[in-house]
C-alpha atoms as a PDB file:
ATOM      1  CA  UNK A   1      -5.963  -4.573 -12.275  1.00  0.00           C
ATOM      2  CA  UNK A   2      -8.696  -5.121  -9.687  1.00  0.00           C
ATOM      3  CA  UNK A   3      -7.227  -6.078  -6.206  1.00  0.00           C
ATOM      4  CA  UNK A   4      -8.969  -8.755  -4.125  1.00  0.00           C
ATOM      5  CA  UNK A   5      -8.421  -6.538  -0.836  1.00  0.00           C
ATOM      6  CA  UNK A   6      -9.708  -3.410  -2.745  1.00  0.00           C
ATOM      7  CA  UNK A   7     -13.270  -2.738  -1.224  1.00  0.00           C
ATOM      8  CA  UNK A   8     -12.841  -5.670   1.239  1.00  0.00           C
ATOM      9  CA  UNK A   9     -10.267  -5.064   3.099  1.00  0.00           C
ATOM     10  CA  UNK A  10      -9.091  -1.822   2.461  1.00  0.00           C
ATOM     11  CA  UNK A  11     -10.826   1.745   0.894  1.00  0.00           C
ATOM     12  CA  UNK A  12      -9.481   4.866  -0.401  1.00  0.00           C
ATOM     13  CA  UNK A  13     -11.194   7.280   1.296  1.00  0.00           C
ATOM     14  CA  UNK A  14      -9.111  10.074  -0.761  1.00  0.00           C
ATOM     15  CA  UNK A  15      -6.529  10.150  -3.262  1.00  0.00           C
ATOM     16  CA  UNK A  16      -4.889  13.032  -5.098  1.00  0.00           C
ATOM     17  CA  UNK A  17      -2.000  12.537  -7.592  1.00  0.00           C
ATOM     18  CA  UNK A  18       0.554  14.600  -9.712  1.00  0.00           C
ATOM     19  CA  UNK A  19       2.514  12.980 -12.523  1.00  0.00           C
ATOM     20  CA  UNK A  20       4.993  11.371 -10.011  1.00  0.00           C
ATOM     21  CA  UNK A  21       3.664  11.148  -6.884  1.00  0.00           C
ATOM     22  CA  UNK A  22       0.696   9.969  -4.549  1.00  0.00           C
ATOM     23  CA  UNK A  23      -1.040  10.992  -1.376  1.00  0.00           C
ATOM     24  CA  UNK A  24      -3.932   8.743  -0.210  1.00  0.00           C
ATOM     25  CA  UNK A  25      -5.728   8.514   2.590  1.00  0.00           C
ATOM     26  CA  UNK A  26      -6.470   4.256   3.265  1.00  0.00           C
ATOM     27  CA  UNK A  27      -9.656   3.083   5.725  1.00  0.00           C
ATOM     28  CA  UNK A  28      -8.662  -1.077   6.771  1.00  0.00           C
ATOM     29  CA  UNK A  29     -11.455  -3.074   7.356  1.00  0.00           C
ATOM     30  CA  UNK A  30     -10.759  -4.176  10.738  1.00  0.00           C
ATOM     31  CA  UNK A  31     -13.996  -6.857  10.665  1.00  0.00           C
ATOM     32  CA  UNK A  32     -11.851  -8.429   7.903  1.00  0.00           C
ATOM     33  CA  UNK A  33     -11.432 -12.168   7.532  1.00  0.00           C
ATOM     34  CA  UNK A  34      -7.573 -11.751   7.185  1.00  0.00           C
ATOM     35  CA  UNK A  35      -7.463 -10.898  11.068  1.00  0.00           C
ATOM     36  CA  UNK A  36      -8.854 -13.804  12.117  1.00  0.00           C
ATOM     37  CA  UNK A  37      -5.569 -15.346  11.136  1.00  0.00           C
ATOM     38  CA  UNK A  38      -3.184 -12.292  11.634  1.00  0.00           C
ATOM     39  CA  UNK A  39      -3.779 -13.090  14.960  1.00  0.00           C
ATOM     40  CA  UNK A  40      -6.765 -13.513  16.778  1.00  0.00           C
ATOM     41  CA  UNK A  41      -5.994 -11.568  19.607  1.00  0.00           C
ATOM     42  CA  UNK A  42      -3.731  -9.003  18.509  1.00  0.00           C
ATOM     43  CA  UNK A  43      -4.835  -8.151  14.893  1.00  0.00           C
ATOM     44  CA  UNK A  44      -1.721  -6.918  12.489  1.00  0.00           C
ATOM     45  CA  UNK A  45      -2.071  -5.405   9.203  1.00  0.00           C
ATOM     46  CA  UNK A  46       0.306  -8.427   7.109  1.00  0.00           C
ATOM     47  CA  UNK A  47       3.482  -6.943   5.335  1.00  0.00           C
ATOM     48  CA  UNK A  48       2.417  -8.465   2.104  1.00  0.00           C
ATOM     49  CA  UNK A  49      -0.998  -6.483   2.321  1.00  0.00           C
ATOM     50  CA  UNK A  50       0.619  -3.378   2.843  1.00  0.00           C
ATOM     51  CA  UNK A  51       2.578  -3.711  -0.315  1.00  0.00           C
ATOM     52  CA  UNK A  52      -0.563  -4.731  -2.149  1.00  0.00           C
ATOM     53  CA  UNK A  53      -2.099  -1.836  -1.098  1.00  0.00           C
ATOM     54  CA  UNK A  54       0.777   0.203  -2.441  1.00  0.00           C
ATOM     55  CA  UNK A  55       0.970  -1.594  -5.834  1.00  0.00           C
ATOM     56  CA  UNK A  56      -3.161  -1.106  -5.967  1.00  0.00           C
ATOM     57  CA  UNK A  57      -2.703   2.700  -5.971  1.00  0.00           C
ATOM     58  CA  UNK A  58      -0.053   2.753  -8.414  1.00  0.00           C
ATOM     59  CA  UNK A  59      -1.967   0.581 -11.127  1.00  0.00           C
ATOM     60  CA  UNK A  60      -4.671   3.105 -10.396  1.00  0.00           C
ATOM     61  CA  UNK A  61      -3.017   6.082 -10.609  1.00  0.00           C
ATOM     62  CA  UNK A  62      -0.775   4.851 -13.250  1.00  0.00           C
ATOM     63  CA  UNK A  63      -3.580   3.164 -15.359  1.00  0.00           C
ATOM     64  CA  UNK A  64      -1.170   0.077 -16.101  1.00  0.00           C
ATOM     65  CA  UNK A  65      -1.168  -3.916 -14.458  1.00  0.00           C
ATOM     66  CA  UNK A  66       1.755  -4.188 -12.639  1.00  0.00           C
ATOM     67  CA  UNK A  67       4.302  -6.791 -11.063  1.00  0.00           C
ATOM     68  CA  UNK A  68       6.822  -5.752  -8.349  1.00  0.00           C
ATOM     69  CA  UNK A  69      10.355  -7.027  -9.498  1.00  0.00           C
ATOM     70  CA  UNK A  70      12.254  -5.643  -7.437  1.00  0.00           C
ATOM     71  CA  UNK A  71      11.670  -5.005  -3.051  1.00  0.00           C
ATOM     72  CA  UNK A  72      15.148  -3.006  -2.825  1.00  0.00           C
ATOM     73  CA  UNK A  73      14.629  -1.885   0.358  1.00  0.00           C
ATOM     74  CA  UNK A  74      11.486  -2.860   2.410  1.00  0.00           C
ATOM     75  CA  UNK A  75      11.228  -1.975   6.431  1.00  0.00           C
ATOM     76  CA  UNK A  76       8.464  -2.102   8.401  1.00  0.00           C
ATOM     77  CA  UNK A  77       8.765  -0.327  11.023  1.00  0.00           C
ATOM     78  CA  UNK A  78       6.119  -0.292  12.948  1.00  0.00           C
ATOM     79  CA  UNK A  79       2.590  -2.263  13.366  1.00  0.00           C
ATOM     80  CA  UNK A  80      -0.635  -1.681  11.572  1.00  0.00           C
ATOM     81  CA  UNK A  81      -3.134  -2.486  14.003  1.00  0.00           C
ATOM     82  CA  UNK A  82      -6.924  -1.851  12.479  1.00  0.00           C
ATOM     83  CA  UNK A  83      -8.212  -1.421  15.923  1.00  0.00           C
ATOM     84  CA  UNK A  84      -6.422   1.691  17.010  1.00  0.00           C
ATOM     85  CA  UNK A  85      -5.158   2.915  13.427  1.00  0.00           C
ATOM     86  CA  UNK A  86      -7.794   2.187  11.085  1.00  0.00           C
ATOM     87  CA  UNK A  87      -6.749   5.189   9.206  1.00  0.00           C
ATOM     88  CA  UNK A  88      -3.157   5.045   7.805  1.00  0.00           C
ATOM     89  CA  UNK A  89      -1.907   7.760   4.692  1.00  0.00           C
ATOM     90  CA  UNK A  90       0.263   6.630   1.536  1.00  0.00           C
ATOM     91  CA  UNK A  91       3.097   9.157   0.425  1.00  0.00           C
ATOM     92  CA  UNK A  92       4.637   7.684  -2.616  1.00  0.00           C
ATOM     93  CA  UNK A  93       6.718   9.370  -5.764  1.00  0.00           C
ATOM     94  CA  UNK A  94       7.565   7.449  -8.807  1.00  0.00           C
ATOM     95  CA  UNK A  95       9.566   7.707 -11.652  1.00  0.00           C
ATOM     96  CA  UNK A  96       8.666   5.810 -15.109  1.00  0.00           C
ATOM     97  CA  UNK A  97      10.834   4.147 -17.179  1.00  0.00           C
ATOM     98  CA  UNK A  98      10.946   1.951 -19.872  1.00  0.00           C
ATOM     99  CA  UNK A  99       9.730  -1.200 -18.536  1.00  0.00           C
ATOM    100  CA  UNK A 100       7.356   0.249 -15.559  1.00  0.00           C
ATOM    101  CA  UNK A 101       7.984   2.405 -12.103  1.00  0.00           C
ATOM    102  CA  UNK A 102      10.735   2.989  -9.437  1.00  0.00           C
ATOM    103  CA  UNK A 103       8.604   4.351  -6.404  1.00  0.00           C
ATOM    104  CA  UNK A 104       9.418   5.449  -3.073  1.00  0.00           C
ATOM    105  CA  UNK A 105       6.718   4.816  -0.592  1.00  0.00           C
ATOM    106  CA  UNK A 106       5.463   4.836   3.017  1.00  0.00           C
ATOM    107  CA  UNK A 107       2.737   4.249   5.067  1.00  0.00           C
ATOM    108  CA  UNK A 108       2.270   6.120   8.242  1.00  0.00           C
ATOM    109  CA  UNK A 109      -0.336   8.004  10.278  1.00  0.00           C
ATOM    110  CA  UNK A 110       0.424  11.322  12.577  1.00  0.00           C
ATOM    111  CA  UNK A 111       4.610  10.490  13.493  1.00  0.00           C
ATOM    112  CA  UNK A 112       4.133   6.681  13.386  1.00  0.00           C
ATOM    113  CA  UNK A 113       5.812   5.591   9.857  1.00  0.00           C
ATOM    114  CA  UNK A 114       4.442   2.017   9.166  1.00  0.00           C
ATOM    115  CA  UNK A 115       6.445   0.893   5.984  1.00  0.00           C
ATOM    116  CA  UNK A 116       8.975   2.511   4.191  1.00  0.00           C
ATOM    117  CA  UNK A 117       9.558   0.695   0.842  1.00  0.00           C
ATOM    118  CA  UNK A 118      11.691   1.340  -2.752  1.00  0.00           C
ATOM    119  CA  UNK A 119      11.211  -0.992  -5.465  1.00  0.00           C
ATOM    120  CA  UNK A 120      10.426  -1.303  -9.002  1.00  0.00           C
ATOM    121  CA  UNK A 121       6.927  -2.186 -10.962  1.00  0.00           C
ATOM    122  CA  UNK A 122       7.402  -4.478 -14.239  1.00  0.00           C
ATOM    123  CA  UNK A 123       4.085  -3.319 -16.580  1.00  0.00           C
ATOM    124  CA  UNK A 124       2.612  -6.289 -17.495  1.00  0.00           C
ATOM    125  CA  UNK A 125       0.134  -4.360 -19.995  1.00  0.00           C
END
């Protein structure tokens, strides 16, 4: 369940949970690696990161290894830059099922929403 980006290039720097839903407050790593790739002079916080970082806090808050199935609807809607928004906060509710998690999630700091993104979570343990 451990995330590669966990600790690297992202922290928690709070997290509070009910049974279906998620407020945390995420610190990127702006001396990361990933940004001297995702681009050199303008660093951007990748899509597929930002979903990672989503999943992460699910499997922790959920306690379970999961696999996104399904990105029903996935918009990013603004840039993550770790220069001037090194802080960004996670709103996300959830429902379980059978097989794993529909969630409802998004990214955003102050007005600015980030990512907005519904899917569903396969368990995988």
């Amino acid at each position: 369940m451990s995330s590669a980006l966990k600790n690297t290039f992202y922290t928690v720097s709070g997290l509070s949970s009910t049974d279906n839903s998620v407020k945390a407050l995420i610190s990127i790593n702006p001396a990361h690696d990933v940004f001297k790739g995702h681009f050199p002079q303008m660093p951007v916080v990748p899509g597929v990161c930002q979903l990672q970082i989503i999943k992460d806090i699910l499997e922790e808050v959920s306690g379970t290894s999961l696999m996104m199935t399904n990105g029903d609807n996935i918009k990013f809607t603004g840039m993550i830059l770790p220069d001037k928004n090194p802080n960004v906060n996670l709103e996300m509710t959830y429902t379980k099922n059978e097989t794993g998690f529909i969630v409802d999630a998004k990214l955003f700091f102050e007005e600015t929403v980030f990512t907005k993104h519904k899917g569903k979570y396969k368990i995988l343990n």
